[in-house]
Protein backbone atom coordinates (compact mmCIF):
# COMPACT_ATOMS: atom_id res chain seq x y z
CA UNK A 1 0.00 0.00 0.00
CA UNK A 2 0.98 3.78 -0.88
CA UNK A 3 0.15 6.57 1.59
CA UNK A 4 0.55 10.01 -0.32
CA UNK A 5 -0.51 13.31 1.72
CA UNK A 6 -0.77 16.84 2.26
CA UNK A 7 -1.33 20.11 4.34
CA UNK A 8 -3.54 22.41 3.41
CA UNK A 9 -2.44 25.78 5.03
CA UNK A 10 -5.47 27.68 7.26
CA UNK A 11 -8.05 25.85 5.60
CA UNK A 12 -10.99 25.24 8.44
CA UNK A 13 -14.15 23.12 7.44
CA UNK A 14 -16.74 22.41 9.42
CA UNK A 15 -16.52 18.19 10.67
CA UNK A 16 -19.51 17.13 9.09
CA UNK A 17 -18.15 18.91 5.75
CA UNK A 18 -14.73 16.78 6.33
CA UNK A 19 -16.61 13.64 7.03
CA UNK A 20 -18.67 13.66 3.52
CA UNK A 21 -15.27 14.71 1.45
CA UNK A 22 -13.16 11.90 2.90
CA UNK A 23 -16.80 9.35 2.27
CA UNK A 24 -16.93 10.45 -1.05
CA UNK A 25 -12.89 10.23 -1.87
CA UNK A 26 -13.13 6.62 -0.47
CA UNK A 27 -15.09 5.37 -2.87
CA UNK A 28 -12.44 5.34 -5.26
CA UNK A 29 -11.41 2.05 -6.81
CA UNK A 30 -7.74 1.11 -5.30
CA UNK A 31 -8.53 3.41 -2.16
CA UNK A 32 -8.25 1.77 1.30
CA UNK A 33 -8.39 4.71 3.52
CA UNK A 34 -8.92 8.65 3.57
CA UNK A 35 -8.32 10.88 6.40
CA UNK A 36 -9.48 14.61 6.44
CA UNK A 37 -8.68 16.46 9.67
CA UNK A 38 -7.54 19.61 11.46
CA UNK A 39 -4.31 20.51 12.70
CA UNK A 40 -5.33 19.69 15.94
CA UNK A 41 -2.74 17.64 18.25
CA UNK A 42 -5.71 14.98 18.68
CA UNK A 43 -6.34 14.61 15.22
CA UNK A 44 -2.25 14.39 14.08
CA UNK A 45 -2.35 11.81 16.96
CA UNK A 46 -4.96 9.96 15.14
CA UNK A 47 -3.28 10.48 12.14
CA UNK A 48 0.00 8.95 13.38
CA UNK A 49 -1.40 6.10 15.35
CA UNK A 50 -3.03 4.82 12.14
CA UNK A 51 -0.14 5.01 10.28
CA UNK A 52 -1.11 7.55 8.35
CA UNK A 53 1.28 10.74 9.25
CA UNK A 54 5.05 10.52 8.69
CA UNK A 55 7.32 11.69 11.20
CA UNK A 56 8.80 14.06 8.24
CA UNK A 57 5.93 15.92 7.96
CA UNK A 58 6.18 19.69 8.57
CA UNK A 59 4.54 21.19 11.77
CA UNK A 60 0.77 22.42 11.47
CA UNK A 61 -1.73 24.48 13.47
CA UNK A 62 -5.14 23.79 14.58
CA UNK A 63 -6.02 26.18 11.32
CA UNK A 64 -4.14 24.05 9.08
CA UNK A 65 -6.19 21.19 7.96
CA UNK A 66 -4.49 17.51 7.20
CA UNK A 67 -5.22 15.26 4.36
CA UNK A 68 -4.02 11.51 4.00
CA UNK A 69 -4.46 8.44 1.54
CA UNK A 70 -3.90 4.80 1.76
CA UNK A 71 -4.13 3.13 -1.57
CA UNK A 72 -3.01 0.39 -3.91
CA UNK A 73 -0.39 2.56 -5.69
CA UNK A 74 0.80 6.01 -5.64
CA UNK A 75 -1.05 7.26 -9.02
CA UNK A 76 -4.08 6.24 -7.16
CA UNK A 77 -3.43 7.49 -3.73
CA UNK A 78 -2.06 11.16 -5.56
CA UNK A 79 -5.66 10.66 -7.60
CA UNK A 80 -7.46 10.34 -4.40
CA UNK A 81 -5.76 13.61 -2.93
CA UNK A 82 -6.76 15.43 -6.18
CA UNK A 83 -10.13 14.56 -5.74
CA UNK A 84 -10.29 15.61 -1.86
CA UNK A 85 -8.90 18.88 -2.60
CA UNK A 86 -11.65 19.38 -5.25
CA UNK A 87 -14.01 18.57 -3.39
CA UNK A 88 -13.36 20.85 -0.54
CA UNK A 89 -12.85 23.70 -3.32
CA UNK A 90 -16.12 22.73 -4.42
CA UNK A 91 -17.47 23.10 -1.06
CA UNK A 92 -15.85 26.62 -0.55
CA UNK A 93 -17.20 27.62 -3.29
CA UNK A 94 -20.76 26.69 -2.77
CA UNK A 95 -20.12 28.55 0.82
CA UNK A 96 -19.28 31.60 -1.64
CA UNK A 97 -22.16 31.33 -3.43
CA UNK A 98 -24.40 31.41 -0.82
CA UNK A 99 -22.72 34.59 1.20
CA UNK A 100 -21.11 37.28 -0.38
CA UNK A 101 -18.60 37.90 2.70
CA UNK A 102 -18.68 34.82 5.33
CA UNK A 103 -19.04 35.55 8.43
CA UNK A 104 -15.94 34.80 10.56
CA UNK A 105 -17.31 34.29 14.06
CA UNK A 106 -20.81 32.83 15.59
CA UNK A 107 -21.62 36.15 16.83
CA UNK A 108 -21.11 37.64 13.26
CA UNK A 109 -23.54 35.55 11.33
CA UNK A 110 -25.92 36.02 14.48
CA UNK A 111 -26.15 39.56 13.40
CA UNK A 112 -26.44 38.89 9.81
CA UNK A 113 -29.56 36.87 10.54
CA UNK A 114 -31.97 38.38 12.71
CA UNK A 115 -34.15 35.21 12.02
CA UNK A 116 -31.63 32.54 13.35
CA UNK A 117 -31.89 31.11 16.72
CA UNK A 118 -29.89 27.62 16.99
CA UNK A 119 -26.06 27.34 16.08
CA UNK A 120 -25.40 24.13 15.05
CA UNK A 121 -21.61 23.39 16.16
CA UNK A 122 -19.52 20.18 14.81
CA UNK A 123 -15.82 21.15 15.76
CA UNK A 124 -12.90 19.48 17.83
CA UNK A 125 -13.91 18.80 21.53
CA UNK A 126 -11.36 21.43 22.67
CA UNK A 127 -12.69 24.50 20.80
CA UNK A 128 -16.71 23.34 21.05
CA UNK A 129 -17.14 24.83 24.20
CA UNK A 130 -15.74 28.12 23.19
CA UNK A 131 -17.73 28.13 20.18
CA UNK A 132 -20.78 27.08 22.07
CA UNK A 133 -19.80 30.05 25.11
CA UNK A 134 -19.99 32.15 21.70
CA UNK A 135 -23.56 31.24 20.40
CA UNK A 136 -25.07 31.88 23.80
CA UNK A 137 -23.44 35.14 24.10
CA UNK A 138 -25.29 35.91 20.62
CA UNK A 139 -28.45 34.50 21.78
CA UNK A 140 -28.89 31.63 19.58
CA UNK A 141 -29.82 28.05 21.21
CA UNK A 142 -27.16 25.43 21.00
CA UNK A 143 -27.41 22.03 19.11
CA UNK A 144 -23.72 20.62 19.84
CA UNK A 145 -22.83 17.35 18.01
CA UNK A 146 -19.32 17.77 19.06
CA UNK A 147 -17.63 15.19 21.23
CA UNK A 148 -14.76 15.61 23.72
CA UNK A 149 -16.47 18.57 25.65
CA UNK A 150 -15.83 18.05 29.06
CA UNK A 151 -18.52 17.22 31.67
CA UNK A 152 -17.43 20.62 33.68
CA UNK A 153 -17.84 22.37 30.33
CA UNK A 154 -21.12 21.01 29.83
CA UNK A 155 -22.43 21.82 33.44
CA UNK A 156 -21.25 25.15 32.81
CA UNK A 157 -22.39 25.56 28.99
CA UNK A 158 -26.28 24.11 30.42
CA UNK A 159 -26.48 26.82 33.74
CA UNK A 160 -25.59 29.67 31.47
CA UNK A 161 -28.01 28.84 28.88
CA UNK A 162 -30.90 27.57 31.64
CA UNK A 163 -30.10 31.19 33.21
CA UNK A 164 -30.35 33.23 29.73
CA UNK A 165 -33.52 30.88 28.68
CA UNK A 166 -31.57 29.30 26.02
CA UNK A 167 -31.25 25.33 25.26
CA UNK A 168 -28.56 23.40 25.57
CA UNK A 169 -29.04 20.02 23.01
CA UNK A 170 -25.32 17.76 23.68
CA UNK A 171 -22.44 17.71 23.56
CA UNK A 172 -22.87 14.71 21.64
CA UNK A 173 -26.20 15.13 20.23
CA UNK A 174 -26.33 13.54 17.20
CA UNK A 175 -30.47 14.34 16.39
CA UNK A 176 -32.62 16.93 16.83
CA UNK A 177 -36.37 18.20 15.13
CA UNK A 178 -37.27 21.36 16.11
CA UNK A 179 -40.38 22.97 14.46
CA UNK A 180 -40.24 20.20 11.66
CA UNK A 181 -36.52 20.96 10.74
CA UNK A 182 -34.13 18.40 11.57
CA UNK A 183 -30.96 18.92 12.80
CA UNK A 184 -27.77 16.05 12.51
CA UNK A 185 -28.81 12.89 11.64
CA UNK A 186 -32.18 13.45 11.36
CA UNK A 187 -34.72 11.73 9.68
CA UNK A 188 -38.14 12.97 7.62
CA UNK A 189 -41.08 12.53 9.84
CA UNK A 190 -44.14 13.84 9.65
CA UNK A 191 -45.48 16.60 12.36
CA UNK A 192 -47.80 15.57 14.82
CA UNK A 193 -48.62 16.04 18.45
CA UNK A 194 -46.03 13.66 20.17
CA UNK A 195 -42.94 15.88 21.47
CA UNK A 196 -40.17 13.09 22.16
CA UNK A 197 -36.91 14.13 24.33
CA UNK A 198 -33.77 11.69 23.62
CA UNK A 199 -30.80 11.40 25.45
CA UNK A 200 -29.32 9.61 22.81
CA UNK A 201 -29.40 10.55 19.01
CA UNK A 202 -30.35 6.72 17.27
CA UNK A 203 -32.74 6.03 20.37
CA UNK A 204 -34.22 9.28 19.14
CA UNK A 205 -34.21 8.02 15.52
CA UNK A 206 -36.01 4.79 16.14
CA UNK A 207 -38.89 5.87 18.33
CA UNK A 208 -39.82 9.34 15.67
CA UNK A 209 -39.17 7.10 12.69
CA UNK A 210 -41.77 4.02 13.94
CA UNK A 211 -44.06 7.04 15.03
CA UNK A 212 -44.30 7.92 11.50
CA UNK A 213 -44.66 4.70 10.64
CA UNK A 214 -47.56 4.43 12.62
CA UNK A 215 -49.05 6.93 11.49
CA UNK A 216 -48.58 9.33 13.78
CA UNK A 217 -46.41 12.75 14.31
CA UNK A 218 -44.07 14.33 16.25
CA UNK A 219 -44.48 18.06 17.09
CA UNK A 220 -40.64 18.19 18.42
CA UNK A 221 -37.68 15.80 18.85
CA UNK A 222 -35.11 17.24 21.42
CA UNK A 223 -31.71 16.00 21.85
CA UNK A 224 -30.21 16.65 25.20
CA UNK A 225 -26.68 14.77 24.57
CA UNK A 226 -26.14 11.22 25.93
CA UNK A 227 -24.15 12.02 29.53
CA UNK A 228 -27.44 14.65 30.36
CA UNK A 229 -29.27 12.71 32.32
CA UNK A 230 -25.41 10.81 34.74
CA UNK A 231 -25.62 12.26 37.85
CA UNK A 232 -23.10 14.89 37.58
CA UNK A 233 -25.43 16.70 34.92
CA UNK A 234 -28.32 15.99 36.37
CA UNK A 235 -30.72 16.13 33.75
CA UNK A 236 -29.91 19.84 32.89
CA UNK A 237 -31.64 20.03 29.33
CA UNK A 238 -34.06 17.08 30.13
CA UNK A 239 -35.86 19.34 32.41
CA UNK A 240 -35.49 22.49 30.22
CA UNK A 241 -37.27 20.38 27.19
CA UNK A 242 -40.08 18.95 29.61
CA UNK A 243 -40.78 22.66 30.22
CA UNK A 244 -40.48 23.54 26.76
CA UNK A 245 -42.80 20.88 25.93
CA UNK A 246 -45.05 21.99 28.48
CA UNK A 247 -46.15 24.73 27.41
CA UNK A 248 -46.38 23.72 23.64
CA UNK A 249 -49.87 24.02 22.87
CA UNK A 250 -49.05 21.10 19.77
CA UNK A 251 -47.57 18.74 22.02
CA UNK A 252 -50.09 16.52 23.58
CA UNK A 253 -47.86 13.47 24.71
CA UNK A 254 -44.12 13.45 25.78
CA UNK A 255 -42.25 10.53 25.11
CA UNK A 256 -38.87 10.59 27.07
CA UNK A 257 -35.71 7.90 25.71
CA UNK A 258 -32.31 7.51 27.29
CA UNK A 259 -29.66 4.88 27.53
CA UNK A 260 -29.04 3.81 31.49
CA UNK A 261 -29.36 7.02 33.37
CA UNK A 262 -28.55 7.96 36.73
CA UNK A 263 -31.72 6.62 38.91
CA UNK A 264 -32.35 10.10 41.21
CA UNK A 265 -31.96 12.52 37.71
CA UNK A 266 -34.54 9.83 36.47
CA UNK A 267 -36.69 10.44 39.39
CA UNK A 268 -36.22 13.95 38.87
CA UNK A 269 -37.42 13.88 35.30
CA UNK A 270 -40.37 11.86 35.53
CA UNK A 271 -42.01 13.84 38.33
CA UNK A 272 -41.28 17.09 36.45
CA UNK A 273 -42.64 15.27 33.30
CA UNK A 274 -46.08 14.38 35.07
CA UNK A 275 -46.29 17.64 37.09
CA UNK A 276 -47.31 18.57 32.90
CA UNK A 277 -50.78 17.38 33.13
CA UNK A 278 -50.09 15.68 29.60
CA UNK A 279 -49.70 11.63 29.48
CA UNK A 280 -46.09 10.07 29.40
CA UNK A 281 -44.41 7.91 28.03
CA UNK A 282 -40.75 6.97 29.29
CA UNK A 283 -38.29 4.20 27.81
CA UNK A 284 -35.55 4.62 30.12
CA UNK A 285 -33.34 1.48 29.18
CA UNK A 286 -31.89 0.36 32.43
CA UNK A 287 -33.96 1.89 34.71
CA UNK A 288 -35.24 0.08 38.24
CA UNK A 289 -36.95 3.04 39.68
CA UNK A 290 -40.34 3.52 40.93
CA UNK A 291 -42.59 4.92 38.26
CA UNK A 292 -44.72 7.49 39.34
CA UNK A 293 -48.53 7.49 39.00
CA UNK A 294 -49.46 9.18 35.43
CA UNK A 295 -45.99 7.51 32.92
CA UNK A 296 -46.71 4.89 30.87
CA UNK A 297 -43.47 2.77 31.01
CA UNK A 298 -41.89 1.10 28.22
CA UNK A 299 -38.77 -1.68 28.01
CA UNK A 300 -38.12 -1.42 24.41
CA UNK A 301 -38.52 1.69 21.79
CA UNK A 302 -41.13 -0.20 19.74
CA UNK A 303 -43.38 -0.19 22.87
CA UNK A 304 -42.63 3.71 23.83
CA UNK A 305 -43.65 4.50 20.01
CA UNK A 306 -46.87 2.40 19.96
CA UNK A 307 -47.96 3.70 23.03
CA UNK A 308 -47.47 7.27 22.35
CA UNK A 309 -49.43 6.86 18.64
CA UNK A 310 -51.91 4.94 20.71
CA UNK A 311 -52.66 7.83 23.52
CA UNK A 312 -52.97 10.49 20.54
CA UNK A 313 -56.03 8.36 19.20
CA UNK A 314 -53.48 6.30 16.39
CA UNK A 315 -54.53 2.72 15.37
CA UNK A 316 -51.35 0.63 16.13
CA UNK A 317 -51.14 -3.00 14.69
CA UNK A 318 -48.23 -5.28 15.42
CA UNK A 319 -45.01 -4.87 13.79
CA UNK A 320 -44.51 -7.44 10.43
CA UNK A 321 -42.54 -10.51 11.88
CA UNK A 322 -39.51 -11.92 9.15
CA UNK A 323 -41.00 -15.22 7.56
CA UNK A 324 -40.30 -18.36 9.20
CA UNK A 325 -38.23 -19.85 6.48
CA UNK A 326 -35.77 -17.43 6.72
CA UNK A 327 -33.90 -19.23 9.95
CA UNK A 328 -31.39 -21.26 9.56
CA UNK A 329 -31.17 -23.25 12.70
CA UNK A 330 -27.31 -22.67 12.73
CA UNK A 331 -26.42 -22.37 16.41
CA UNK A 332 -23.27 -20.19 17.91
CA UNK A 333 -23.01 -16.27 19.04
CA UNK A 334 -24.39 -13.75 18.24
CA UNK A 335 -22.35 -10.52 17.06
CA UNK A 336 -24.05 -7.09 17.15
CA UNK A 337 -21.98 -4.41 15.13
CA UNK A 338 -24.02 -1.09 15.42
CA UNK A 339 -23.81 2.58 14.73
CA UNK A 340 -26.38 3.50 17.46
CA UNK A 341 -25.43 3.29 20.79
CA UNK A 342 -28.94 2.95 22.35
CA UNK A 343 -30.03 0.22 19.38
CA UNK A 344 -27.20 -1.37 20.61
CA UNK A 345 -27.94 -1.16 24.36
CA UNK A 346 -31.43 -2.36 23.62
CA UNK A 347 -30.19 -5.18 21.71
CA UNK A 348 -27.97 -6.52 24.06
CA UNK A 349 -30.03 -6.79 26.79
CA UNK A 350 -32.86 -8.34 24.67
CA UNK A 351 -30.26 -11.08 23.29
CA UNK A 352 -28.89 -11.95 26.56
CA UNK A 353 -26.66 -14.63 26.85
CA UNK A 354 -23.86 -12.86 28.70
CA UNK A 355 -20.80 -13.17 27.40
CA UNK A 356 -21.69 -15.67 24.93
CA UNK A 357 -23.00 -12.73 22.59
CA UNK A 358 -20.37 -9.90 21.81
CA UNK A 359 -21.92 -6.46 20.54
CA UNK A 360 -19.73 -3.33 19.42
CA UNK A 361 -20.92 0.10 19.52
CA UNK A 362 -19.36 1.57 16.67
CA UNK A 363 -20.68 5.14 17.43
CA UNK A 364 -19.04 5.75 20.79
CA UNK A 365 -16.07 8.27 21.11
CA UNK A 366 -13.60 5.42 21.03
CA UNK A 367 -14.24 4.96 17.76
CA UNK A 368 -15.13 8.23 16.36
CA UNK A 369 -12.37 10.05 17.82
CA UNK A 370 -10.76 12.19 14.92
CA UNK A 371 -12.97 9.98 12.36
CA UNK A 372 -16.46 9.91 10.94
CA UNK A 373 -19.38 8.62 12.42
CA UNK A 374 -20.30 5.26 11.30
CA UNK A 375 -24.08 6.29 10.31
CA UNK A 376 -21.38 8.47 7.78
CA UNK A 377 -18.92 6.41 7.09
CA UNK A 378 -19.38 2.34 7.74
CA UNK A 379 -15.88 1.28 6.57
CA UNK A 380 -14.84 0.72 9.97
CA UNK A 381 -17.96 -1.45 10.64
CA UNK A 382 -17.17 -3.37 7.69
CA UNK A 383 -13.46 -4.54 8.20
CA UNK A 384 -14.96 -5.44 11.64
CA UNK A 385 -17.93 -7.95 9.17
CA UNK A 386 -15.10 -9.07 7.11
CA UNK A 387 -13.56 -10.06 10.28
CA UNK A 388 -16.33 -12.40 11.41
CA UNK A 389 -14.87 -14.70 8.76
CA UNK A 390 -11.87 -15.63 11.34
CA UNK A 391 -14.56 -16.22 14.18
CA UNK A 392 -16.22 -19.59 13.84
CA UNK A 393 -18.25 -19.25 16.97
CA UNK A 394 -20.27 -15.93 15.14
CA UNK A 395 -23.33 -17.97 13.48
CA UNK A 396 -25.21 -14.20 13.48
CA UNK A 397 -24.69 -10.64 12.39
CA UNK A 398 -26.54 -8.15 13.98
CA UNK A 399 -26.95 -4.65 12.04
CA UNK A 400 -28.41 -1.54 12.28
CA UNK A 401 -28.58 0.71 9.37
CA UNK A 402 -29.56 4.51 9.64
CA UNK A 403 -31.18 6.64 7.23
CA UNK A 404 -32.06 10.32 7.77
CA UNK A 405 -30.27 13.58 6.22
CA UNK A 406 -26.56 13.82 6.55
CA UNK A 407 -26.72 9.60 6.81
CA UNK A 408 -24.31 7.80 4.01
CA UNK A 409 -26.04 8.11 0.93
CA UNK A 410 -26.90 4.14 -0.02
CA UNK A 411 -25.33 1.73 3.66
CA UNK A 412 -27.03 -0.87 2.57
CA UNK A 413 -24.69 -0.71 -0.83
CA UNK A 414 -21.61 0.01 1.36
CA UNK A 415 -22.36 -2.86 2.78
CA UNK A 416 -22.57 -5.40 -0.14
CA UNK A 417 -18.34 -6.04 -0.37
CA UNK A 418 -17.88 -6.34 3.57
CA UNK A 419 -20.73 -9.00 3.13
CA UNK A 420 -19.30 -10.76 0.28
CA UNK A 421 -16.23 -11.29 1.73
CA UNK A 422 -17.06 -12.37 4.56
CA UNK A 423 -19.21 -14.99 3.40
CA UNK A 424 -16.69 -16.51 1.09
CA UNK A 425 -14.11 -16.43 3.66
CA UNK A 426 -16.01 -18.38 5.76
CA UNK A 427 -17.21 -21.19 2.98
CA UNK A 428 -19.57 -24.01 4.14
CA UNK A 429 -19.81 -22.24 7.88
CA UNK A 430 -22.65 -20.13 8.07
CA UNK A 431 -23.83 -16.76 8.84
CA UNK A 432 -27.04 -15.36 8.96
CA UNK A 433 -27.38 -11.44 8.55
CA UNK A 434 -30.48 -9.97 10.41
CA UNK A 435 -30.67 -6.40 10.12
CA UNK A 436 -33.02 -3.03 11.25
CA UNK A 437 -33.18 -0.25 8.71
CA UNK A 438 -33.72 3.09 10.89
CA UNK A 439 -35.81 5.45 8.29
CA UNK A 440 -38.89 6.58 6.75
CA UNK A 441 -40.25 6.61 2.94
CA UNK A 442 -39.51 10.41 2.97
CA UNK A 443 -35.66 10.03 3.51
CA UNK A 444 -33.27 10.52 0.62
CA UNK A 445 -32.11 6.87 0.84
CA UNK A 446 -35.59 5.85 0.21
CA UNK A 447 -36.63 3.28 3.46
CA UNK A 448 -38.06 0.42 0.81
CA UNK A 449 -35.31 0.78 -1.59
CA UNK A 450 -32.65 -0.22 1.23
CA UNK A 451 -34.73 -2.83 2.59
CA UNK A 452 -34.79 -4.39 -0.72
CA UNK A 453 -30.95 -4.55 -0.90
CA UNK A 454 -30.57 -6.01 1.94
CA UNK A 455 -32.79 -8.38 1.11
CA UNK A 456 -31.12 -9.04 -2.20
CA UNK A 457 -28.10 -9.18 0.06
CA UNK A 458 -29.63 -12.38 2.16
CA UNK A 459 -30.41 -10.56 5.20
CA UNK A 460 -33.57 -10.87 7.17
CA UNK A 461 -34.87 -7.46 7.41
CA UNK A 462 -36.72 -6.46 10.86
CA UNK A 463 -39.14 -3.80 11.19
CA UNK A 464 -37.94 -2.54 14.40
CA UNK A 465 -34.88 -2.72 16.64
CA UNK A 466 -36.51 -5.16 18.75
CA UNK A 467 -38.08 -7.67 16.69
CA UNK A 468 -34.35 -8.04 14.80
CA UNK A 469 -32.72 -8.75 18.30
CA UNK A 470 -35.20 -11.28 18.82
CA UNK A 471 -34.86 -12.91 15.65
CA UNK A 472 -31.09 -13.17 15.98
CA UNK A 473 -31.16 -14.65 19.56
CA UNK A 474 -33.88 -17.26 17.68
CA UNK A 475 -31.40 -17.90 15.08
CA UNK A 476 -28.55 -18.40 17.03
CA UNK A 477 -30.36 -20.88 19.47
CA UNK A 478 -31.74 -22.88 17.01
CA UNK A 479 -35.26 -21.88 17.15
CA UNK A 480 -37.90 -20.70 14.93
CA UNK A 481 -37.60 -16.68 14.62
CA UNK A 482 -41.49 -16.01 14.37
């Protein structure tokens, strides 16, 4: 392999921005790897503990931005740099188009546009609280899909907005719908009267998407960031979106999600949650505490959606099951490889098994750190498939796939050559492939269109997070999946 790169003098992008280019550059035939990053000393760490940085390379600032290829040989690899750097000039220039003069700081383009009111901020960890400190000085609400913000920074970033009315939604918020407009990974749902508050972005993802496909609507989705509702946060945002929520005439129902949170915050929330006068629903994964009179509980997301639609009036029927043909009756483990931390939390616990069943959570700061979000960019995920071929005990592969705006443009076709792969690496053995498809028919990817190509890929294609757990802890014991 031939690693070619470059340094592109003060040249900021935004993350997300950086995340599409080096997608889009990867796709190239020969290419094995593409890293697009700033200056910073976390991401030249990255760089360098992949391999990817020689120690010859010049000194850059946190301005400077950092651009590496992996590839079969060096025309390709130089190829694959040409095409990065045209693609970010494309980008600038699409910036240029839209803004005669760009603003150069948060409180700048505040003034331009009397009509704004959320700064959406994607940078480094280090310099997202700044940024953030910025936004609230200019009066704008805060959606922060930044990672690496410190929990003090968070405390601090959440009293200052609580105190100047403003909303705090992360640091690591990957979804939001305010008002109909989604922000992150978002997906197109229809409005409605259910207001749903996630602590985690893919929870977030699954419960609005099988609303709308239930017929229902959500009026608001807010994301508070997955560490709001530990104990040393202590439910900060939660509580300032219950109140928000509150006193939204189009909200009738609230419909709270989190991953394991801390069990007094989760007191805390639920009583301020029914001291609303408007029904309930919580799906707090994890969760032993007593419920208080007036919340519906749920254990799994499909159950917090269904009963939400139901208590606006909906008709909910039962969730298609895969057919019964479709199991193999191959026993061993089952592996979960996800890109949603809470699908994957929900998963594991429905599987069971203890150690028996391994699951991965490719969207936690471990592995994003300096790198693309899987729901982005699955490459990551899918060296980790092709690996299953060394693993004889894996008889099942557990997926999630999520659609939604800013989502990789076809994952079920970025996942066709991990799957192929794997499957003739492994000969005779078996594997079955059950995945969830997190999406609506209004997304870009098209929901039907991807469950197709899975299908065509031999996967057995769930409706909901929960029915494909169960179907792979079937599989995997031998029994019949319906």
């Amino acid at each position: 392999m031939k690693l070619a790169w470059t340094v592109r003098r003060n040249s900021y992008f935004d993350s997300i921005d950086l995340m599409r280019v080096a997608e889009q550059a990867r796709q190239l035939a020969g290419v094995t790897e593409v890293a697009v990053v700033m200056g910073t000393p976390p991401g030249r760490s990255m760089l360098t503990e992949a391999g990817m940085w020689p120690a010859e390379a010049p000194e850059a600032g946190p301005s400077d931005l950092l651009i590496s290829v992996r590839a079969s040989t060096d025309t390709v690899a130089n190829r694959a740099l040409a095409c990065v750097e045209e693609l970010l000039s494309a980008s600038r220039d699409t910036e240029s188009a839209r803004v005669d003069v760009p603003p150069r700081t948060t409180i700048s383009a505040a003034r331009g546009s009397r009509a704004t009111n959320v700064a959406l901020i994607a940078v480094p960890g280090a310099y997202a609280a700044i940024d953030a400190h910025q936004a609230l000085s200019a009066g704008l609400n805060v959606f922060l899909f930044s990672d690496g913000v410190s929990v003090d920074d968070e405390v601090a970033l959440k009293r200052r907005a609580g105190a100047r009315g403003l909303l705090v939604m992360g640091p690591e918020c990957g979804t939001s719908i305010i008002n109909g407009v989604g922000l992150g990974f978002a997906n197109r749902v229809r409005r409605g009267p259910i207001g749903v508050i996630g602590a985690s972005g893919t929870g977030l993802q699954e419960v609005t998407t099988l609303i709308h496909r239930f017929g229902g609507g959500v009026s608001h989705a807010i994301g508070t960031g997955g560490r709001d509702l530990h104990a040393a946060v202590g439910g900060l945002t939660t509580l300032q979106a219950v109140g928000a929520l509150a006193a939204d005439v189009d909200t009738r129902v609230l419909l709270i999600v989190s991953k394991p949170p801390s069990p007094a915050v989760a007191d805390a929330v639920l009583r301020a949650a029914v001291a609303t006068r408007k029904p309930v629903v919580a799906c707090l994964l994890g969760y032993e505490g007593a419920t208080p009179t007036g919340v519906r509980t749920a254990t799994t997301l499909e159950e917090a959606a269904t009963t939400a639609v139901g208590l606006v009036g909906g008709a909910v029927g039962a969730l298609a099951r895969p057919p019964r043909t479709l199991t193999g009756g191959a026993r061993g483990a089952v592996l979960g490889l996800y890109a949603g931390g809470t699908l994957c939390d929900e998963a594991r616990r429905i599987v069971g098994g203890g150690a028996a069943h391994r699951f991965v959570d490719f969207g936690s700061e471990e592995y994003t750190r300096g790198r693309p979000h899987p729901i982005i960019d699955p490459s990551r995920r899918n060296a980790a498939i092709v690996g299953t071929a060394d693993d004889p005990t894996v008889s099942v592969l557990l997926l999630d796939l999520v659609l939604g705006d800013c989502a990789h443009a076809d994952p079920a076709g970025a996942l066709r050559p991990a799957l192929a792969e794997a499957r003739a690496r492994r000969g005779r053995l078996e594997l079955a492939v059950v995945a969830h498809v997190v999406g609506t028919d209004q997304d870009p990817q098209g929901l039907e269109r991807q469950e197709k190509s899975l299908r065509e890929l031999g996967a057995i294609v769930c409706a909901s997070n929960r029915i494909a757990a169960e179907t792979a802890r079937a599989i995997a014991e031998g029994r019949d999946a319906a």
